[in-house]
N, C-alpha and C. Protein backbone atom coordinates (compact mmCIF):
# COMPACT_ATOMS: atom_id res chain seq x y z
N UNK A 1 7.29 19.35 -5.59
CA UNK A 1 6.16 18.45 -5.70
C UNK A 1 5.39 18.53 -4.38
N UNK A 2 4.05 18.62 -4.56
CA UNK A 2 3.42 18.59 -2.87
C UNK A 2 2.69 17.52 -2.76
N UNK A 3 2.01 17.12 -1.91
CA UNK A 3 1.59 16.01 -1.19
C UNK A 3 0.54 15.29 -2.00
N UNK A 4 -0.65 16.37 -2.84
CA UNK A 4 -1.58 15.90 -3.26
C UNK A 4 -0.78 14.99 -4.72
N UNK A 5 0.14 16.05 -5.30
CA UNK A 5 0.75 15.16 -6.49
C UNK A 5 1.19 13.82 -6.27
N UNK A 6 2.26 13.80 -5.07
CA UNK A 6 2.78 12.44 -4.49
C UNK A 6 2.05 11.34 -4.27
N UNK A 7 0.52 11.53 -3.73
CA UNK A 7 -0.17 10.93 -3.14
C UNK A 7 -0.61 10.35 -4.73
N UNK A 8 -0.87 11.12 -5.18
CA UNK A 8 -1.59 10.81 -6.36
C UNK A 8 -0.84 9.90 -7.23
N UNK A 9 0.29 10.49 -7.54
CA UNK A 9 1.17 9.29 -7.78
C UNK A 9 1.83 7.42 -7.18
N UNK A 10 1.90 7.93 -6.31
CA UNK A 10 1.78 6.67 -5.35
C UNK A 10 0.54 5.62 -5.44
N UNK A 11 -0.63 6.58 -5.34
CA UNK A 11 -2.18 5.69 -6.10
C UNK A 11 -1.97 5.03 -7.41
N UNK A 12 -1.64 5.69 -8.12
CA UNK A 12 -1.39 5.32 -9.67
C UNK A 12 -0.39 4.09 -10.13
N UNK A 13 0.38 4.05 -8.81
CA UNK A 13 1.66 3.03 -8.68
C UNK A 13 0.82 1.85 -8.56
N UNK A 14 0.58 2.00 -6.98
CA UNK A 14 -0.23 0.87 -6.43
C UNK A 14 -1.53 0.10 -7.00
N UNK A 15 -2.05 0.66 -7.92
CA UNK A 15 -3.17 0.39 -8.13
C UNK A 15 -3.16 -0.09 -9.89
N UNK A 16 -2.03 0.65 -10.57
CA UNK A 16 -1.39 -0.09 -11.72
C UNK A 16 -0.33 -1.00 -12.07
N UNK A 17 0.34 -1.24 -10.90
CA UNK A 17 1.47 -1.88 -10.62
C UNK A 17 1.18 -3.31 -9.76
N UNK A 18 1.75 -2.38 -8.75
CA UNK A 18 2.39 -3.08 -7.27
C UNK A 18 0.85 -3.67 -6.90
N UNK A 19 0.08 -2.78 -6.59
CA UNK A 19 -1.20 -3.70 -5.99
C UNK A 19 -2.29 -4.45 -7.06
N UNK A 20 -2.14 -4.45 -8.30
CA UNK A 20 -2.65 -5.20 -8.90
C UNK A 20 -2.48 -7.13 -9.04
N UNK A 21 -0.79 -7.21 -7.97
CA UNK A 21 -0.31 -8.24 -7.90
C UNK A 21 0.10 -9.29 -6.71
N UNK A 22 0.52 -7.85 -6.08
CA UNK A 22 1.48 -8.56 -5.12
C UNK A 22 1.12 -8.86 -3.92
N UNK A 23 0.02 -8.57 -3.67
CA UNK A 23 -0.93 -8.91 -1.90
C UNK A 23 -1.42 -10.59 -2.84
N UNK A 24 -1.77 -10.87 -4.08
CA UNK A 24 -2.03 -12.23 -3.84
C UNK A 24 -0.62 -12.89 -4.36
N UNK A 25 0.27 -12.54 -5.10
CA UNK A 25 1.54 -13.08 -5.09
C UNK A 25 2.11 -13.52 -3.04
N UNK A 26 2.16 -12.63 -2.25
CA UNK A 26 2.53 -12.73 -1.19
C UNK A 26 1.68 -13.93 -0.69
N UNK A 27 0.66 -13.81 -1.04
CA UNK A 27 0.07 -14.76 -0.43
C UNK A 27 0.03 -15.97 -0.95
N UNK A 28 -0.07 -16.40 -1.99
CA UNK A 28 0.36 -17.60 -2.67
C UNK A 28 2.09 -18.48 -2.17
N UNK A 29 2.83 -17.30 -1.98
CA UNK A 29 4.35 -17.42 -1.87
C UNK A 29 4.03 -18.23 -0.25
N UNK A 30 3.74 -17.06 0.24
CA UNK A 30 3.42 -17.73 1.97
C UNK A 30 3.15 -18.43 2.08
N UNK A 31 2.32 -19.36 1.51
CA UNK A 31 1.87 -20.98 1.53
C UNK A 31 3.02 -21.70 1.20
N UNK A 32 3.74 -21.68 0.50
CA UNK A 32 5.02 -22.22 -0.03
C UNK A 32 6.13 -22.14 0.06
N UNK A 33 6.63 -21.09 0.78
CA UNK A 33 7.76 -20.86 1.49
C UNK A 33 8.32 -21.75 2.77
N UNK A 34 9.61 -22.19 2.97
CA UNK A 34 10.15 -22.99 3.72
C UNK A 34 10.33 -22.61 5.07
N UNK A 35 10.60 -20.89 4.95
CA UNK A 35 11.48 -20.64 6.18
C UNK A 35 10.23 -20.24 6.92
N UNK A 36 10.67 -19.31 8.07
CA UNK A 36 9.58 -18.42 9.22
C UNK A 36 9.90 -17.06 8.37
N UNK A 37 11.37 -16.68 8.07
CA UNK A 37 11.87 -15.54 7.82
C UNK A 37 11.18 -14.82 6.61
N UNK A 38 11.29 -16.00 5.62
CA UNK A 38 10.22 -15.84 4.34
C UNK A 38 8.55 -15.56 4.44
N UNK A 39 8.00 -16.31 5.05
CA UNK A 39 6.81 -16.52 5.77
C UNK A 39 6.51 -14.80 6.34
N UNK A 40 7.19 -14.63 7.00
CA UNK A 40 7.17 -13.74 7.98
C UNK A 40 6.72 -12.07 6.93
N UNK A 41 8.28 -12.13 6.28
CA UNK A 41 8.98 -11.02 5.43
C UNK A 41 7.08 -10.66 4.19
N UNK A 42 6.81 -11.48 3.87
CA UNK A 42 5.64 -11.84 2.88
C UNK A 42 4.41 -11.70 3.35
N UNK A 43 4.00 -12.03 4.58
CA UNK A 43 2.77 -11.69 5.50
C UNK A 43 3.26 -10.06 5.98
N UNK A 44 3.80 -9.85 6.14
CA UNK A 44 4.33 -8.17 6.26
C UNK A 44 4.05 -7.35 5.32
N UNK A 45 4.85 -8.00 3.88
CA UNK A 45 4.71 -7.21 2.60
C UNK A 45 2.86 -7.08 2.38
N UNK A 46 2.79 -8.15 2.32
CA UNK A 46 1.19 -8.19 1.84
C UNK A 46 0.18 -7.57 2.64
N UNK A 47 0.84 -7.57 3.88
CA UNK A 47 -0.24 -6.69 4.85
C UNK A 47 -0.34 -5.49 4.66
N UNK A 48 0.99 -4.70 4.36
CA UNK A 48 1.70 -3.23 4.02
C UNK A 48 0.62 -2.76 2.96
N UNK A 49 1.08 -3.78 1.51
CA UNK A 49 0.05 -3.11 0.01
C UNK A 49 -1.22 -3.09 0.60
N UNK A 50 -1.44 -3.94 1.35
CA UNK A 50 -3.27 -4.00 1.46
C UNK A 50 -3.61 -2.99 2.42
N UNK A 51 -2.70 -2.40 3.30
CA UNK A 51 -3.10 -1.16 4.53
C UNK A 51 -2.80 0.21 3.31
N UNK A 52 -1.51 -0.02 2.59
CA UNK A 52 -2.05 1.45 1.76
C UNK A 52 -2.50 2.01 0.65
N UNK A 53 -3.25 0.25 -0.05
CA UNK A 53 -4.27 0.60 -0.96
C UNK A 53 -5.73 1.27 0.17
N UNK A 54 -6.45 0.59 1.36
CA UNK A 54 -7.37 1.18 1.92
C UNK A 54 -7.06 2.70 2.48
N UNK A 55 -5.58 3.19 2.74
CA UNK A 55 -5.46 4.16 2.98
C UNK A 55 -5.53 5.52 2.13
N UNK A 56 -5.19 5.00 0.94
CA UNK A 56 -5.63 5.75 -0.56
C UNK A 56 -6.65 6.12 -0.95
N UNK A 57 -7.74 5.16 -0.51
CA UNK A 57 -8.83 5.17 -0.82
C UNK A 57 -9.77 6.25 0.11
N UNK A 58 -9.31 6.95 1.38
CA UNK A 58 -9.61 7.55 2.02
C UNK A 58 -9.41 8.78 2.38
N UNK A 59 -9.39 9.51 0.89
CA UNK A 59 -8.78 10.64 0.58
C UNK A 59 -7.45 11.36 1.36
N UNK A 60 -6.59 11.35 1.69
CA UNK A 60 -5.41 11.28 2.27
C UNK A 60 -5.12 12.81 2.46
N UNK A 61 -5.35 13.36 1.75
CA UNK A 61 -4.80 14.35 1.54
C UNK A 61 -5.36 15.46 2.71
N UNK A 62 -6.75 15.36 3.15
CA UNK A 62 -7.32 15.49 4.25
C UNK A 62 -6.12 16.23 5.45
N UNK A 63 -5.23 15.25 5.59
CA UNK A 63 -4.22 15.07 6.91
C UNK A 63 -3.17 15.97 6.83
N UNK A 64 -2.96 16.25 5.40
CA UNK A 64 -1.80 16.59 5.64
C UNK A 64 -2.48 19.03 4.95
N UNK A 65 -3.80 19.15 4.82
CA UNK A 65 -3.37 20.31 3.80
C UNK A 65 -5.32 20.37 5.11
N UNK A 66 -5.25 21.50 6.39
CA UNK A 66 -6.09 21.86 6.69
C UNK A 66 -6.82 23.56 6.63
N UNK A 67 -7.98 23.49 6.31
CA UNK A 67 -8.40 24.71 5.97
C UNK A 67 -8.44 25.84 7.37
N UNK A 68 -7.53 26.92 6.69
CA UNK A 68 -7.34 28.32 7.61
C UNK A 68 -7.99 28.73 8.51
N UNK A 69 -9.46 28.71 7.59
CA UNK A 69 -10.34 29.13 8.25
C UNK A 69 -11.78 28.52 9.56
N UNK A 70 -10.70 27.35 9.83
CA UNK A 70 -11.72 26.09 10.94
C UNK A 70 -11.05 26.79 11.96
């Protein structure tokens, strides 16, 4: 499997799944949570989906597959 498939897949996750939910689940939770640890663990998670839905969005593939001839 190479990078562009992975990537591509991973988009398809995030964007049908995982990020359709869980940056405002986290955030809803965070208001309501008791501990720091919880608090903490949830402002992390939610920061994470939301840094690599914008990172997806920025064609990725760029980084990792450069042309020979530059």
């Amino acid at each position: 499997m190479d990078a562009t498939t992975t990537l591509a897949q991973e988009e398809e996750f995030l964007r049908g799944h995982l990020g359709s939910w869980a940056g405002e689940y986290c955030a809803q939770a965070e208001r309501y949570t008791r501990t720091e640890f919880y608090r903490g663990f949830l402002a992390i998670l939610g920061d994470f989906i939301r840094i690599e839905m914008e990172y997806l969005q920025q064609n990725p593939t760029s980084i990792f597959y450069k042309n020979p001839n530059q």
